[in-house]
Protein backbone atom coordinates (compact mmCIF):
# COMPACT_ATOMS: atom_id res chain seq x y z
CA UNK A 1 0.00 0.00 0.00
CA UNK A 2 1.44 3.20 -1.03
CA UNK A 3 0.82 6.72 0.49
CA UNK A 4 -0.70 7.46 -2.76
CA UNK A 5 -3.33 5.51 -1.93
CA UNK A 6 -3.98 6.33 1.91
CA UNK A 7 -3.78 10.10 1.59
CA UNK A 8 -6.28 12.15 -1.16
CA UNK A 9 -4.75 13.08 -3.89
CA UNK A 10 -5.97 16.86 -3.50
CA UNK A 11 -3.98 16.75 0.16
CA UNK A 12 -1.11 15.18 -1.49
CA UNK A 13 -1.18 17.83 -4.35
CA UNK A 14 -1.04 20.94 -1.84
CA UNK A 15 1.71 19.62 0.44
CA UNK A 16 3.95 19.39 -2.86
CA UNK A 17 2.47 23.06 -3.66
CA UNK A 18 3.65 23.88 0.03
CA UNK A 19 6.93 21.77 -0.02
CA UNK A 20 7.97 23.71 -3.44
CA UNK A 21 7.00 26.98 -3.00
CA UNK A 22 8.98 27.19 0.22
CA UNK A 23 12.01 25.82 -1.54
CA UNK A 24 12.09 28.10 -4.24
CA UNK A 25 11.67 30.88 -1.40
CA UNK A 26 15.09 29.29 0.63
CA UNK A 27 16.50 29.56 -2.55
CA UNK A 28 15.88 32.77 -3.64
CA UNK A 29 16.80 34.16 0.28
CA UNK A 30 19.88 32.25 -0.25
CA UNK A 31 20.77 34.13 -3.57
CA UNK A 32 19.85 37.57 -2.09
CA UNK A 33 22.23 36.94 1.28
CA UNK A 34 24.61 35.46 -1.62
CA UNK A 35 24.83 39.12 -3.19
CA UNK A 36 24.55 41.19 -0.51
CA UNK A 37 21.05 42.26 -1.01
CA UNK A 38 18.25 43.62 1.98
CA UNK A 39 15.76 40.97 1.66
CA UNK A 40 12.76 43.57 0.74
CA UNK A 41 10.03 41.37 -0.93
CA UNK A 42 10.50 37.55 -1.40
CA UNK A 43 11.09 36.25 1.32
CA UNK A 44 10.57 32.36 2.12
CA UNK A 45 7.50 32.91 3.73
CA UNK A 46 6.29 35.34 0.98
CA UNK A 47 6.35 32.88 -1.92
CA UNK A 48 5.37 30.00 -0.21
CA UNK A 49 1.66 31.92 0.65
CA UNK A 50 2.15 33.01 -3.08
CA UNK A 51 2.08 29.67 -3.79
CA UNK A 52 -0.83 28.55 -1.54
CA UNK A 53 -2.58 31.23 -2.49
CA UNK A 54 -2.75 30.41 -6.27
CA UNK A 55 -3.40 26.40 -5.71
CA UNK A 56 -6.37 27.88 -3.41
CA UNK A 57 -7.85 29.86 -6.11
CA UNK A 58 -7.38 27.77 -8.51
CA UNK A 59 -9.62 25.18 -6.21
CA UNK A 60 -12.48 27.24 -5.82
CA UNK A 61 -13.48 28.23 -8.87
CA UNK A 62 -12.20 25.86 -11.87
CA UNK A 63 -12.88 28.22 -14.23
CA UNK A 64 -10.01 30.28 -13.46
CA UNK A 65 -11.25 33.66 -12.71
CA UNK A 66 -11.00 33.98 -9.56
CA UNK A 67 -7.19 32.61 -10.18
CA UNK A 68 -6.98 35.27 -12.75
CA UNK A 69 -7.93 38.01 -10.81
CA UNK A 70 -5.19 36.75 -7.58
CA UNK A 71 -2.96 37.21 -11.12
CA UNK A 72 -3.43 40.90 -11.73
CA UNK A 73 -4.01 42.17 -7.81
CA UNK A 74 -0.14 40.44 -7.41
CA UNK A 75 1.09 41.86 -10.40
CA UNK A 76 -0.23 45.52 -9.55
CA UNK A 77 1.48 44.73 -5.86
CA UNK A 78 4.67 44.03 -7.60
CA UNK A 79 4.78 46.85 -9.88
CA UNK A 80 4.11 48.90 -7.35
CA UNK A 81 6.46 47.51 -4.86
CA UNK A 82 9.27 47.34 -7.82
CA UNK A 83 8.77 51.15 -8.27
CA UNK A 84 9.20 52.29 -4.63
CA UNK A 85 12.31 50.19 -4.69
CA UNK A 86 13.91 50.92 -8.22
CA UNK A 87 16.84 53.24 -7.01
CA UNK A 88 17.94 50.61 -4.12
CA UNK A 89 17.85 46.95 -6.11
CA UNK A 90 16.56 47.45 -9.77
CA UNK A 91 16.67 43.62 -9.83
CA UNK A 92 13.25 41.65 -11.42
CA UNK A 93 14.61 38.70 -9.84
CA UNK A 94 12.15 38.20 -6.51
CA UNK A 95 9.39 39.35 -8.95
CA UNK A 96 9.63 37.22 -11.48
CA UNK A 97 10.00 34.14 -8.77
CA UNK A 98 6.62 35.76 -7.00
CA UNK A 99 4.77 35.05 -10.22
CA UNK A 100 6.64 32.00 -10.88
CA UNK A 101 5.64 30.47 -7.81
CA UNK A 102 2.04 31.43 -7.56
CA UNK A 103 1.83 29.22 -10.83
CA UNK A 104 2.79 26.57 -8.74
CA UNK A 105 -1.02 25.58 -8.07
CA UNK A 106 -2.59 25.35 -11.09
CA UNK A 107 0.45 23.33 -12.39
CA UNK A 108 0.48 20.82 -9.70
CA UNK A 109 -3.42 20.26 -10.28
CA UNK A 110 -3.37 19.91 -13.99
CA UNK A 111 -0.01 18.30 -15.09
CA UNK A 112 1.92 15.36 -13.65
CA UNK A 113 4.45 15.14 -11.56
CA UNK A 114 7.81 14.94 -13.11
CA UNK A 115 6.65 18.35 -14.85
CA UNK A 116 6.50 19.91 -11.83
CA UNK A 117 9.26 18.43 -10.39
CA UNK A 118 11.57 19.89 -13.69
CA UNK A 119 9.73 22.96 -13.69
CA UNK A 120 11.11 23.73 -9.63
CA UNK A 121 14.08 22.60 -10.66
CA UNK A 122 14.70 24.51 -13.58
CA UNK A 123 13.97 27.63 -11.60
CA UNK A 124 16.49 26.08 -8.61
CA UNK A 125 19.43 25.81 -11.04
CA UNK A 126 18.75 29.27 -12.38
CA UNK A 127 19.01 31.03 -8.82
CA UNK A 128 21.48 28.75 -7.73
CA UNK A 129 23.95 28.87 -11.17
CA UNK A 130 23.47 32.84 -11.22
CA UNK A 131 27.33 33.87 -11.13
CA UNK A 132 28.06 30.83 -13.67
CA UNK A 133 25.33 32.12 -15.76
CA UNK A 134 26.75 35.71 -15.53
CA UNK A 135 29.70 34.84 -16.17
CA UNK A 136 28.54 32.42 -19.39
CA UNK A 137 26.67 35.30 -20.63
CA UNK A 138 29.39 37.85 -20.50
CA UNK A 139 31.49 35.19 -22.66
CA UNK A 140 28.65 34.72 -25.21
CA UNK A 141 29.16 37.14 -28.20
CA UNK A 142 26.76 38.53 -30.35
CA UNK A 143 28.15 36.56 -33.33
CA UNK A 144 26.66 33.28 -31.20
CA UNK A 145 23.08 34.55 -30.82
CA UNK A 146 23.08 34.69 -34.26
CA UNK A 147 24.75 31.34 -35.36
CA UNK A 148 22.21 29.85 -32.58
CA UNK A 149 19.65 31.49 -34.76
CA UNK A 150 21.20 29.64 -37.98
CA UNK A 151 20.42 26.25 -36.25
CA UNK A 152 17.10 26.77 -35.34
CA UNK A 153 16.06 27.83 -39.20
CA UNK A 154 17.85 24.86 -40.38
CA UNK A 155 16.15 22.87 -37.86
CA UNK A 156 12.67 24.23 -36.97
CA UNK A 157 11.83 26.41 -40.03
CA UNK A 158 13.32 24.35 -43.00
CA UNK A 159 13.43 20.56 -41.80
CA UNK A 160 9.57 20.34 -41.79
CA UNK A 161 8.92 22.11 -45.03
CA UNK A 162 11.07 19.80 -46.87
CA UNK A 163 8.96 17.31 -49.01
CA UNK A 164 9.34 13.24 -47.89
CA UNK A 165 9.95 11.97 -51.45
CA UNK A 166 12.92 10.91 -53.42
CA UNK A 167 15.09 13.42 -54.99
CA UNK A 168 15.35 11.13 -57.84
CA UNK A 169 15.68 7.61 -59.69
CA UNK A 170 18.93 7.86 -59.10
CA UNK A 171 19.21 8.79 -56.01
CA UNK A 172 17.38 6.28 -53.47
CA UNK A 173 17.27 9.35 -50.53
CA UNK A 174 14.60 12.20 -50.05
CA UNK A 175 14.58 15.93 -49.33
CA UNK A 176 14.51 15.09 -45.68
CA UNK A 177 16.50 12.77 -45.09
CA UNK A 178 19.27 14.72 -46.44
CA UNK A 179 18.73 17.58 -44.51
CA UNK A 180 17.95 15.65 -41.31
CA UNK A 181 21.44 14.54 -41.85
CA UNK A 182 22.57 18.05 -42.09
CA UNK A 183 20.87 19.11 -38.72
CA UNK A 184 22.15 16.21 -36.55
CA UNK A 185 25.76 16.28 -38.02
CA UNK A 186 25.54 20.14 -37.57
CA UNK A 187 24.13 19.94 -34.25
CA UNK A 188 26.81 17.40 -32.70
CA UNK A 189 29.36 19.53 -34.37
CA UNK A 190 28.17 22.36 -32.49
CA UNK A 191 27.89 20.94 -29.20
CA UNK A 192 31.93 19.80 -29.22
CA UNK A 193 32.50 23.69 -30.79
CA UNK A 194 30.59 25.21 -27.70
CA UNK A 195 32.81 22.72 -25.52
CA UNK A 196 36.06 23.72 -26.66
CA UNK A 197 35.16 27.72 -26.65
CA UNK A 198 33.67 27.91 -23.79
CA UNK A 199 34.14 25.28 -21.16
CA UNK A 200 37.68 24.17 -22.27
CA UNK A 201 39.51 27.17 -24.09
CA UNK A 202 42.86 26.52 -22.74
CA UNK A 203 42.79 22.88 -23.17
CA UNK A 204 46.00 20.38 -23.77
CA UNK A 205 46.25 17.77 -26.05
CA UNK A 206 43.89 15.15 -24.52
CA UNK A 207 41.14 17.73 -23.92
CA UNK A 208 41.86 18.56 -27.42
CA UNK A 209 41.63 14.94 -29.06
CA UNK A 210 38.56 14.38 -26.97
CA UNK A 211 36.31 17.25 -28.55
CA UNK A 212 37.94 17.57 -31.87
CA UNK A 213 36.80 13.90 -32.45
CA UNK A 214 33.47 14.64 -32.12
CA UNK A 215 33.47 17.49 -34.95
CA UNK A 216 36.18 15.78 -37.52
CA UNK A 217 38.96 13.01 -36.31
CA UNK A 218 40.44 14.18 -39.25
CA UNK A 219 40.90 17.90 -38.46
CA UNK A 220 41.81 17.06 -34.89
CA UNK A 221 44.83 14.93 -36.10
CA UNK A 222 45.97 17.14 -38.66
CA UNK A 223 46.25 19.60 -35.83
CA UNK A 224 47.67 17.59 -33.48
CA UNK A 225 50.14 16.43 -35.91
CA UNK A 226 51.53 19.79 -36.68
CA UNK A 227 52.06 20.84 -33.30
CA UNK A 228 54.11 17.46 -33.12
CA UNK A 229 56.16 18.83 -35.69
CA UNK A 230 56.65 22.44 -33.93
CA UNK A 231 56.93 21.12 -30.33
CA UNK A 232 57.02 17.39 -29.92
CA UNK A 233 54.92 15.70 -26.99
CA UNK A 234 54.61 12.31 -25.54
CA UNK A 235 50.64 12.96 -25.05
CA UNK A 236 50.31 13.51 -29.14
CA UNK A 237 49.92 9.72 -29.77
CA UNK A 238 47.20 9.41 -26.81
CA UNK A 239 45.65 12.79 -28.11
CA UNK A 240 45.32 11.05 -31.89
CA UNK A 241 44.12 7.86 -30.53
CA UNK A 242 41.44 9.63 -28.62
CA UNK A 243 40.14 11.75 -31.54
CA UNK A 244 39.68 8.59 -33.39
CA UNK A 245 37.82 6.94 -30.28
CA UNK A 246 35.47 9.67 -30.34
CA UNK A 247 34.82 9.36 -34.01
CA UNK A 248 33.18 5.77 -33.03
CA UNK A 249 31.19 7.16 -30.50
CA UNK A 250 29.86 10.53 -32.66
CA UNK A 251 29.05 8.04 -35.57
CA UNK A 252 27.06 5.23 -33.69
CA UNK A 253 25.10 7.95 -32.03
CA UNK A 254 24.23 9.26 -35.93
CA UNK A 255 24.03 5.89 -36.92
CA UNK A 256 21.47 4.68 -34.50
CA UNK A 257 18.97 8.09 -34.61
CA UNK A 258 18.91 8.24 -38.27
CA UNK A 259 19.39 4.50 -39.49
CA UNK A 260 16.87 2.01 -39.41
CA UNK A 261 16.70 -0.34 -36.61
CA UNK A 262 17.51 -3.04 -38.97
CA UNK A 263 20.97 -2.09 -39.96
CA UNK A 264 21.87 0.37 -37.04
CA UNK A 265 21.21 -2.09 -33.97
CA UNK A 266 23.89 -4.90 -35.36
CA UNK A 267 26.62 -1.84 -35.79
CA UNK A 268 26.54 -1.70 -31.92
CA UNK A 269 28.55 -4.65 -31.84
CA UNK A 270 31.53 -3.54 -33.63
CA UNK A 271 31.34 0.27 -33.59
CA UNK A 272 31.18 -0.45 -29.87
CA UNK A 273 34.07 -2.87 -29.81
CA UNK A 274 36.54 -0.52 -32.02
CA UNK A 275 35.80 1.85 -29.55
CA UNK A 276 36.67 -0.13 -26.61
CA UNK A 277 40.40 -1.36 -28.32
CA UNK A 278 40.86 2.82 -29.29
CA UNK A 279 40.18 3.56 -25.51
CA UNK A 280 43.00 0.37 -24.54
CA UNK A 281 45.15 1.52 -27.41
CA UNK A 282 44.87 5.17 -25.81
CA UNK A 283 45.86 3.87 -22.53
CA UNK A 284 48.30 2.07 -23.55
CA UNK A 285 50.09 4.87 -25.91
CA UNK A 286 49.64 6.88 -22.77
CA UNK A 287 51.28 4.51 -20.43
CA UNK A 288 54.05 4.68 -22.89
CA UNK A 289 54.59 7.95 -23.32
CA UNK A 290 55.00 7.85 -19.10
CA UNK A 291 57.38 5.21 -19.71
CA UNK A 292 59.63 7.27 -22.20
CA UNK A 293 59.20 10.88 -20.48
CA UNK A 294 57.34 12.14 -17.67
CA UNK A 295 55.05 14.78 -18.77
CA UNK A 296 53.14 16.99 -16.69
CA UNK A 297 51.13 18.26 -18.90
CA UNK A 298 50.60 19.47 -22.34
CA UNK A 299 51.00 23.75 -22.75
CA UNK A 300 47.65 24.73 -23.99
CA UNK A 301 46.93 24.97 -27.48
CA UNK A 302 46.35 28.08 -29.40
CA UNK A 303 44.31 27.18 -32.32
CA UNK A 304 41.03 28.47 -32.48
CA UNK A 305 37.82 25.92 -33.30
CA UNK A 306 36.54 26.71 -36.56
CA UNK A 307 32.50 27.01 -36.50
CA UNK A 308 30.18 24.50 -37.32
CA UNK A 309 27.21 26.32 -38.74
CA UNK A 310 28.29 28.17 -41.79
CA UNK A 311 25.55 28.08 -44.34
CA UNK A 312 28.63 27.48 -47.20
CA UNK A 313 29.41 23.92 -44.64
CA UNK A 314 25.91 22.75 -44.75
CA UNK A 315 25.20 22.80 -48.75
CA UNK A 316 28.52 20.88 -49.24
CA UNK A 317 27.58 18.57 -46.77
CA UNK A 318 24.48 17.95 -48.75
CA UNK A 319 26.09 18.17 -51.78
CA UNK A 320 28.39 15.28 -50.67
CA UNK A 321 25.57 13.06 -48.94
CA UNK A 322 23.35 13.56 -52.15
CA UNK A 323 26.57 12.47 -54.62
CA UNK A 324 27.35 9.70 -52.36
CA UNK A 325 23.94 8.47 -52.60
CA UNK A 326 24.43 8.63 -56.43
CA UNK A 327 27.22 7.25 -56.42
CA UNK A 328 26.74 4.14 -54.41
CA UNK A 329 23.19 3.73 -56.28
CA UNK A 330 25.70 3.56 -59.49
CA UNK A 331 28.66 0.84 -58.54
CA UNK A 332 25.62 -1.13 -56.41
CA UNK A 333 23.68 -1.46 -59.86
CA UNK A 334 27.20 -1.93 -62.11
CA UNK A 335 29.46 -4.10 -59.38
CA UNK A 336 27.39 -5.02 -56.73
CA UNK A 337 28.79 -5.63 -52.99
CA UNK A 338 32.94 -5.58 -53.81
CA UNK A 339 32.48 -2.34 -55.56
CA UNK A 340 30.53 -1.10 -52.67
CA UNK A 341 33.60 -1.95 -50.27
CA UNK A 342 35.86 -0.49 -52.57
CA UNK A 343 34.01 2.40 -52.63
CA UNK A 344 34.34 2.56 -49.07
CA UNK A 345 37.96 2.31 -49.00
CA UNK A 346 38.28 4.79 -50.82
CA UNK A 347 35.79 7.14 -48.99
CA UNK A 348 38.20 6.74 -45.97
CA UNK A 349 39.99 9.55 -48.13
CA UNK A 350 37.33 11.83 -48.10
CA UNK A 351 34.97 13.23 -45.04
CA UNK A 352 32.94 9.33 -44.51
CA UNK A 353 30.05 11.15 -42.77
CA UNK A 354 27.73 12.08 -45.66
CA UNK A 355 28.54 8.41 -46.96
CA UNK A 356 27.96 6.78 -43.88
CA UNK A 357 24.63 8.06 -43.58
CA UNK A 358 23.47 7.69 -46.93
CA UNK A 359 23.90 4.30 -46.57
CA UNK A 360 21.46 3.90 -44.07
CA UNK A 361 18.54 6.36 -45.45
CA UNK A 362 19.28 4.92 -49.20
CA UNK A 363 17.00 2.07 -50.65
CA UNK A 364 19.94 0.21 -52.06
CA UNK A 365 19.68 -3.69 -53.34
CA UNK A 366 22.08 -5.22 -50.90
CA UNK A 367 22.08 -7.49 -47.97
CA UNK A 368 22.29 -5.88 -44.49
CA UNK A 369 26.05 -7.62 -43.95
CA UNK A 370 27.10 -5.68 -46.70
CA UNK A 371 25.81 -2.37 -45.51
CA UNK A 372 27.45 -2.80 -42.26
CA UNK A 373 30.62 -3.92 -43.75
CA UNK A 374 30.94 -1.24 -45.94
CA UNK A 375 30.11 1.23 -42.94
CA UNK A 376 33.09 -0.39 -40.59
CA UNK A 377 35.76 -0.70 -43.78
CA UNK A 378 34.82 3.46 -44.19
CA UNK A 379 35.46 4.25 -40.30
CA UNK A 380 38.32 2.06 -40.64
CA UNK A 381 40.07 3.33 -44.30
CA UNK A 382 39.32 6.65 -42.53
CA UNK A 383 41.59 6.11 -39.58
CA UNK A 384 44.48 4.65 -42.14
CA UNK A 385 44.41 8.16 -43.53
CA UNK A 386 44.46 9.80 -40.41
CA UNK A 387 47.65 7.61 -39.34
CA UNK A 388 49.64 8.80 -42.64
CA UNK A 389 48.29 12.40 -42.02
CA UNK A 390 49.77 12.27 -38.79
CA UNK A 391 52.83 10.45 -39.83
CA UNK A 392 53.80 12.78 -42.43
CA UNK A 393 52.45 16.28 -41.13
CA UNK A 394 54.04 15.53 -37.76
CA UNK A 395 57.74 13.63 -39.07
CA UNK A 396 58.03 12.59 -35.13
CA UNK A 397 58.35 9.09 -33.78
CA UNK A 398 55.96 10.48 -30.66
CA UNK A 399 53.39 10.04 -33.20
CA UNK A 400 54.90 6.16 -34.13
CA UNK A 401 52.03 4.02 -31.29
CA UNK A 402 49.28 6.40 -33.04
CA UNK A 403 49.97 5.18 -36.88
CA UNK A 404 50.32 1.59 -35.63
CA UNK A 405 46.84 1.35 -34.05
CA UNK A 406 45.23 3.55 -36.79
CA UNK A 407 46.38 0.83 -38.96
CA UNK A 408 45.80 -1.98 -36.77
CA UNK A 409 42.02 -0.64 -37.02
CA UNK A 410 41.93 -0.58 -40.58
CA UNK A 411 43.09 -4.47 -40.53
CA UNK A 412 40.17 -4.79 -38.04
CA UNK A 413 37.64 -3.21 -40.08
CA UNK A 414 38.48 -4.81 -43.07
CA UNK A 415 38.53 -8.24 -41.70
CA UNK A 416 35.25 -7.45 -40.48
CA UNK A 417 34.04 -6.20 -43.80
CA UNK A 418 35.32 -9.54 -45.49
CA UNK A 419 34.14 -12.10 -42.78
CA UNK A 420 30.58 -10.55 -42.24
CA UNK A 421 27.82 -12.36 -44.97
């Protein structure tokens, strides 16, 4: 028997009302004290009868007017009070968490709980995060409103107006499936950009293979080769390694929200394993860089991320995905499986991404074992370029255990692509 089911739900319903109210009221007297402020209005005992207050109207007349008018009589209080006390804190803060909370009531009658439960703690972080979020808004330039803005047209405002039909004969993908792509790849992208310039600008080499791997494992090691070349570190090898570990892990997530279940469930099993042997290789090339030369850490690196969201980046993106699906359509219908895994080979030269994926959203006439080999042998050419990129660019035996296991994962992959029916 659960308490749910001794107590009424109405009871149970206000004590939450209560219970929250008076946290967000501890809360906000905690960030007041935090910034040296009088307490004035809001204190904990304020917005928890706020709160009561609006779950009681909200009881006794359903209709909401009565709720309504509690709305504007608080409102008029505030203004007023906000007024009177401009010129000694400006701030709309205890406002703003007066109204806030008064909307406790109707929320806790009408939706369910884990809405209520995010919506208190939404408002917790916020007071509780202010000087990280002052500080995080000072950082954010103008220029980053407006790429932000890029995203959401490309997501919200062009995504659903695209039409769900195939471009053409051939080429087995549609409209939106190619520029689905183009959002997910472009959002992922983003997310390791707003890593590197904001949470981790002066990062070292590891910090630096980490992230980079999720926007290109190819860019990352290009850079990480040429500061080999300028200043040569024992971390550069781990620092590779881990940019091509990430590269696993940024391409099964892709792989398994925009493939179908069919093909993208069995990749588990060896994306997931190549990324287990990079993370051992990693530790390993680590350990021996130790072994060699005690490092203490890597100087921070200077380069500055290159942005995600250019509108020129997107249409060759799609321009790549829609070629590749033209492409493969072609040596599928002229050469069958082997050309498709040479084909993939000799992707690994090129950025894999817009290949990989339309692979999955194509309607191509092969078996599932040879989608999924071709997919591996891509990720795996891939990494053999990235170990001569870093071999040559960086003409430094610290990058040596980094080219061997890039290699060692081509093998791998194309074992895999050859075994698997």
């Amino acid at each position: 028997m659960t308490i749910t089911s001794i107590l009424p739900s109405l009871f149970l319903t206000f004590i939450l009302t209560v219970l929250f109210s008076f946290v967000i009221g501890l809360e906000l007297h905690s960030y007041r004290r935090s910034n040296e402020e009088d307490l004035g209005f809001g204190t904990t005992r304020t917005l928890t009868l706020s709160g009561i207050a609006g779950f009681v109207f909200s009881i006794l007349d359903p209709k909401g007017m009565l709720y309504i008018a509690g709305f504007l009589a608080l409102s008029a209080f505030l203004l007023v009070h906000y007024r009177s006390r401009q010129d000694k804190n400006p701030s709309l803060i205890p406002p703003m968490m007066a109204i806030l909370t008064y909307a406790m009531g109707p929320i806790a009658l009408r939706e369910p709980l884990w809405f209520i439960m995010v919506y208190v703690v939404v408002i917790l972080l916020i007071l509780g995060e202010s000087h990280g979020i002052r500080k995080f808004s000072d950082a954010v330039t103008a220029t980053e409103v407006v790429t932000l803005a890029k995203f959401l047209i490309m997501a919200g405002i062009i995504l659903p107006f695209l039409p769900e039909r195939q471009i053409g004969p051939a080429v087995p993908v549609t409209y939106t499936q190619v520029w689905l792509a183009v959002v997910m790849v472009s959002g992922v992208s983003y997310l390791s950009y707003l890593a590197r310039t904001y949470f981790f600008p002066h990062r070292g080499l590891l910090l630096t293979g980490t992230l980079g791997g999720l926007y290109s494992s190819t860019v990352a090691t290009i850079v990480l080769a040429r500061k080999a070349r300028d200043q040569a570190d024992p971390l550069t090898s781990t620092a590779i390694i881990l940019a091509s570990t990430m590269m696993y892990l940024r391409m099964e997530v892709l792989v398994l929200v925009l493939g179908p279940g069919t093909v993208s469930f069995p990749l588990l099993l060896p994306y997931g394993t190549l990324f287990l042997l990079s993370l051992g290789a990693a530790w390993g090339a680590h350990s021996y860089s130790r072994v060699k030369k005690e490092s203490g850490g890597s100087l921070p690196l200077s380069e500055k991320p290159t942005h995600p969201l250019e509108v020129r980046t997107a249409v060759i993106f799609a321009g790549a995905y829609v070629f590749f699906a033209a492409v493969t359509h072609l040596i599928l219908s002229r050469f069958g499986a082997g050309g498709l895994h040479i084909l993939s080979f000799a992707v690994g030269f090129t950025d894999i991404t817009p290949f990989i994926l339309s692979l999955l959203a194509g309607n191509f006439h092969v078996t599932k074992g040879a989608l999924e080999g071709a997919i591996i042998l891509a990720s795996g050419s891939n990494n053999m370029v990235n170990g001569i990129y870093a071999l040559v660019l960086a003409r430094d035996k610290s990058v040596l255990p980094a080219f061997l296991w890039l290699v060692t994962s081509f093998i791998l992959s194309l074992l895999y692509a050859l075994i698997i029916p």
